[in-house]
Protein backbone atom coordinates (compact mmCIF):
# COMPACT_ATOMS: atom_id res chain seq x y z
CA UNK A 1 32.77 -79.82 19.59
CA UNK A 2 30.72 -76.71 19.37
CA UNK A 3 28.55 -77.18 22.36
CA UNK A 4 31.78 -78.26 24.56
CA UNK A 5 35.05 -77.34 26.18
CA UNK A 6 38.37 -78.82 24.54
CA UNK A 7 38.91 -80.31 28.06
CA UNK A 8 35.45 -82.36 27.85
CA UNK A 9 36.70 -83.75 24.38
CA UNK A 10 39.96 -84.52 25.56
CA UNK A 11 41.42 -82.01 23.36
CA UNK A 12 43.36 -79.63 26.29
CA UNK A 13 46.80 -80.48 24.66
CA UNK A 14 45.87 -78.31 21.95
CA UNK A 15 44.65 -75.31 24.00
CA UNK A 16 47.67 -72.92 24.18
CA UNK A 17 48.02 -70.28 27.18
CA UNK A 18 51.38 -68.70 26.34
CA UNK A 19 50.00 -66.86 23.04
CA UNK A 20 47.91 -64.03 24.95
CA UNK A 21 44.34 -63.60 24.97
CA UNK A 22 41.71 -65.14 23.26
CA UNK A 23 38.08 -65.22 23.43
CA UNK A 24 36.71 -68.19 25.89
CA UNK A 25 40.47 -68.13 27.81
CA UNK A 26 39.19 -67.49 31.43
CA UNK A 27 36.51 -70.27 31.21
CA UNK A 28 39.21 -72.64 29.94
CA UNK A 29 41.83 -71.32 32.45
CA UNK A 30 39.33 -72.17 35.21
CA UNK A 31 38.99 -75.35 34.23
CA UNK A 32 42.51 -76.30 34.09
CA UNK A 33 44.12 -74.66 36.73
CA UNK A 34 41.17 -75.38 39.36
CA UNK A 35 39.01 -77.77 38.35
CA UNK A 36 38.37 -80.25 36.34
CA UNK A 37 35.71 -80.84 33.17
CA UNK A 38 31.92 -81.79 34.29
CA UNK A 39 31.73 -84.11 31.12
CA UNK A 40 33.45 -86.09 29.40
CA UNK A 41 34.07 -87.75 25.94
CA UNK A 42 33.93 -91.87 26.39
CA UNK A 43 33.93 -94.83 24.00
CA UNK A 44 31.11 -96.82 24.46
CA UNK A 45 30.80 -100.38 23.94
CA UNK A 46 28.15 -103.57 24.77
CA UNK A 47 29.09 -105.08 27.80
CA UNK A 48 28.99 -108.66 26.52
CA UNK A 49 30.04 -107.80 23.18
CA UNK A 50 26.32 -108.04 21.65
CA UNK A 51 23.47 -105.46 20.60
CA UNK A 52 20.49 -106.91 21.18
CA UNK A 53 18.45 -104.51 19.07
CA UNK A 54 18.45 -106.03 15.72
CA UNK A 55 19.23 -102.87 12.73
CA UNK A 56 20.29 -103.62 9.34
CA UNK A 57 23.76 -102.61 10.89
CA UNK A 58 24.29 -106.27 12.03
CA UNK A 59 24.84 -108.86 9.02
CA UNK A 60 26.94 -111.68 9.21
CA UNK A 61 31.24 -111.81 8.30
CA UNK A 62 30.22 -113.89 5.43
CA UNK A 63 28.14 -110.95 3.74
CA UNK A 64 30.99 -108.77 5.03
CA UNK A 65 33.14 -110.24 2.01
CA UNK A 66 30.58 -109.86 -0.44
CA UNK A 67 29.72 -106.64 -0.64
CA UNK A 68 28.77 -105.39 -4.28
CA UNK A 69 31.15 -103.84 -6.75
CA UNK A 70 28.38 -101.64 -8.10
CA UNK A 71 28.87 -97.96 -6.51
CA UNK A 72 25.34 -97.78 -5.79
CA UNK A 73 24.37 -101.08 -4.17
CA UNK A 74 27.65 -100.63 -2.23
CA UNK A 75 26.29 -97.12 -0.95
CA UNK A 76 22.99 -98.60 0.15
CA UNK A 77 25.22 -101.61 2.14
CA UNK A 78 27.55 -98.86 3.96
CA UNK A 79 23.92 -97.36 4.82
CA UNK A 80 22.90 -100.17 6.32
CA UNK A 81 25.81 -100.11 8.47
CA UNK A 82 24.47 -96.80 10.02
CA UNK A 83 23.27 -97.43 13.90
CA UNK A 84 21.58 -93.73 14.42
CA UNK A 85 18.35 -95.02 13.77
CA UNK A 86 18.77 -97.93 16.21
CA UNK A 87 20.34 -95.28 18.93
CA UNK A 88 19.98 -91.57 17.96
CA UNK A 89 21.79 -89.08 18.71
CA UNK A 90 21.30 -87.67 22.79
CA UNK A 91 19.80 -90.66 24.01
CA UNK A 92 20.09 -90.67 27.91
CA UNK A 93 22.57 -92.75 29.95
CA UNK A 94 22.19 -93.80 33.22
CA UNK A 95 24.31 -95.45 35.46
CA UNK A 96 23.75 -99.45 36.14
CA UNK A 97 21.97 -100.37 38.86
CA UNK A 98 20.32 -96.63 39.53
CA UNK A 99 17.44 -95.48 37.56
CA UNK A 100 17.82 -92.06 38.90
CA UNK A 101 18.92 -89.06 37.16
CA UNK A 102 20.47 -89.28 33.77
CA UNK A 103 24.61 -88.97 33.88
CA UNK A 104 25.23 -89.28 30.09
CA UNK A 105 24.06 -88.62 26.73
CA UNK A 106 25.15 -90.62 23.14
CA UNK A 107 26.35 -88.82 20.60
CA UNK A 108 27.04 -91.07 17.98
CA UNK A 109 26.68 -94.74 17.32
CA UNK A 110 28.24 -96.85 14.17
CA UNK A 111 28.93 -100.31 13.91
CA UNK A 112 32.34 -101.64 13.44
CA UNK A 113 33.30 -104.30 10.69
CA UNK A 114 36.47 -104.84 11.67
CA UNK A 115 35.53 -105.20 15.65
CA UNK A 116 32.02 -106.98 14.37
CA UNK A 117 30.58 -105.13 17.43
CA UNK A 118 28.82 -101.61 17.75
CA UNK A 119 30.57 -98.77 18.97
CA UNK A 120 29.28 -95.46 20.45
CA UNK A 121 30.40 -91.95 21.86
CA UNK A 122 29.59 -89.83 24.30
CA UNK A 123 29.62 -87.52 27.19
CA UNK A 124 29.44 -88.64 30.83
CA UNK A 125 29.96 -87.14 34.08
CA UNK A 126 33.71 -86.92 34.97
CA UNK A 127 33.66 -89.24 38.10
CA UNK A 128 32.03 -92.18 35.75
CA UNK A 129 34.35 -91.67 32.42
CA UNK A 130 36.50 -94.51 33.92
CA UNK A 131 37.47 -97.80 32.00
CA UNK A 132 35.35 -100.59 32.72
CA UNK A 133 32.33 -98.08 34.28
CA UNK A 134 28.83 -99.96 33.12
CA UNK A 135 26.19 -97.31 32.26
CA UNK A 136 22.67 -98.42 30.88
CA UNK A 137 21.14 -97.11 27.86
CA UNK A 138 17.52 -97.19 27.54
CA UNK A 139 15.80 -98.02 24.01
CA UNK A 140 12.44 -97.71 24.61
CA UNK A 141 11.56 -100.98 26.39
CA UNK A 142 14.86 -102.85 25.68
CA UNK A 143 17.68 -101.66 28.60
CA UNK A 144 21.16 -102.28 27.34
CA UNK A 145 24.04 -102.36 29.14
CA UNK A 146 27.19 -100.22 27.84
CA UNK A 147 31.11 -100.10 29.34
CA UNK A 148 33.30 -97.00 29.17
CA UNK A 149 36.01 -97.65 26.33
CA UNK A 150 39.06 -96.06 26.10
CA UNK A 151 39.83 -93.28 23.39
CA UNK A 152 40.64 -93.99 20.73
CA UNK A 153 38.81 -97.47 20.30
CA UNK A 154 41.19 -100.08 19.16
């Protein structure tokens, strides 16, 4: 949360204005009293429930149960679970249907064992951070269609 406002990361709650003055209070004051945040945090998920781009990440339920008891082979299997290679970190969203300028970025991308589907955060422009909002996320030449989750992903 370095880089953004507790407002973007949907964080305001724990922004207090009765204690006095602190460092970054006007900017946040601003925001909350007359405007609202330009970005903000979303869950992002494949809008038919698939990735197509193939990573380690995605093995079936059956090896799901058999994952090794030995602490290293178990640490290379939770590695393989790790998405950022298949979608790193401030890849551009767009919105669907318009290949103009870019209204998101990723942040983060992991896939879910319990969901058996990836899941990915990020920052979008306030007007598209609604539920159900399909964005596209380009992967070099594969174009992948994502909807806006709600926090936290269930």
């Amino acid at each position: 949360m370095s880089d953004n406002f507790p407002a973007e990361c949907r964080l305001e709650h724990l922004v207090s204005f009765e204690k006095g003055c602190f460092l970054g209070q006007e900017p946040l004051a601003r925001m909350r009293y007359r405007g609202h945040p330009n970005w903000l945090l979303v869950g992002l998920s494949p809008a038919g429930g698939s990735f197509p781009v193939r990573t380690p990440a995605f093995f079936s339920v059956e090896s799901a149960h058999a994952l090794p008891s030995d602490r290293e082979q178990l640490a290379a299997a939770l590695r393989a679970l790790d998405l950022s290679a298949a979608v790193p970190a401030n890849t551009v969203l767009r919105k669907a249907g318009d290949a103009g300028k870019p209204c998101g970025r990723v942040t983060s991308a992991v896939f879910s064992p319990r969901l058996q589907s990836p899941l990915l955060l990020g920052y979008v422009r306030t007007g598209l951070a609604e539920t159900g909002q399909e964005l596209l996320l380009s992967l070099g030449e594969a174009d992948i269609v994502l909807t806006v989750t709600p926090l936290p992903v269930q």
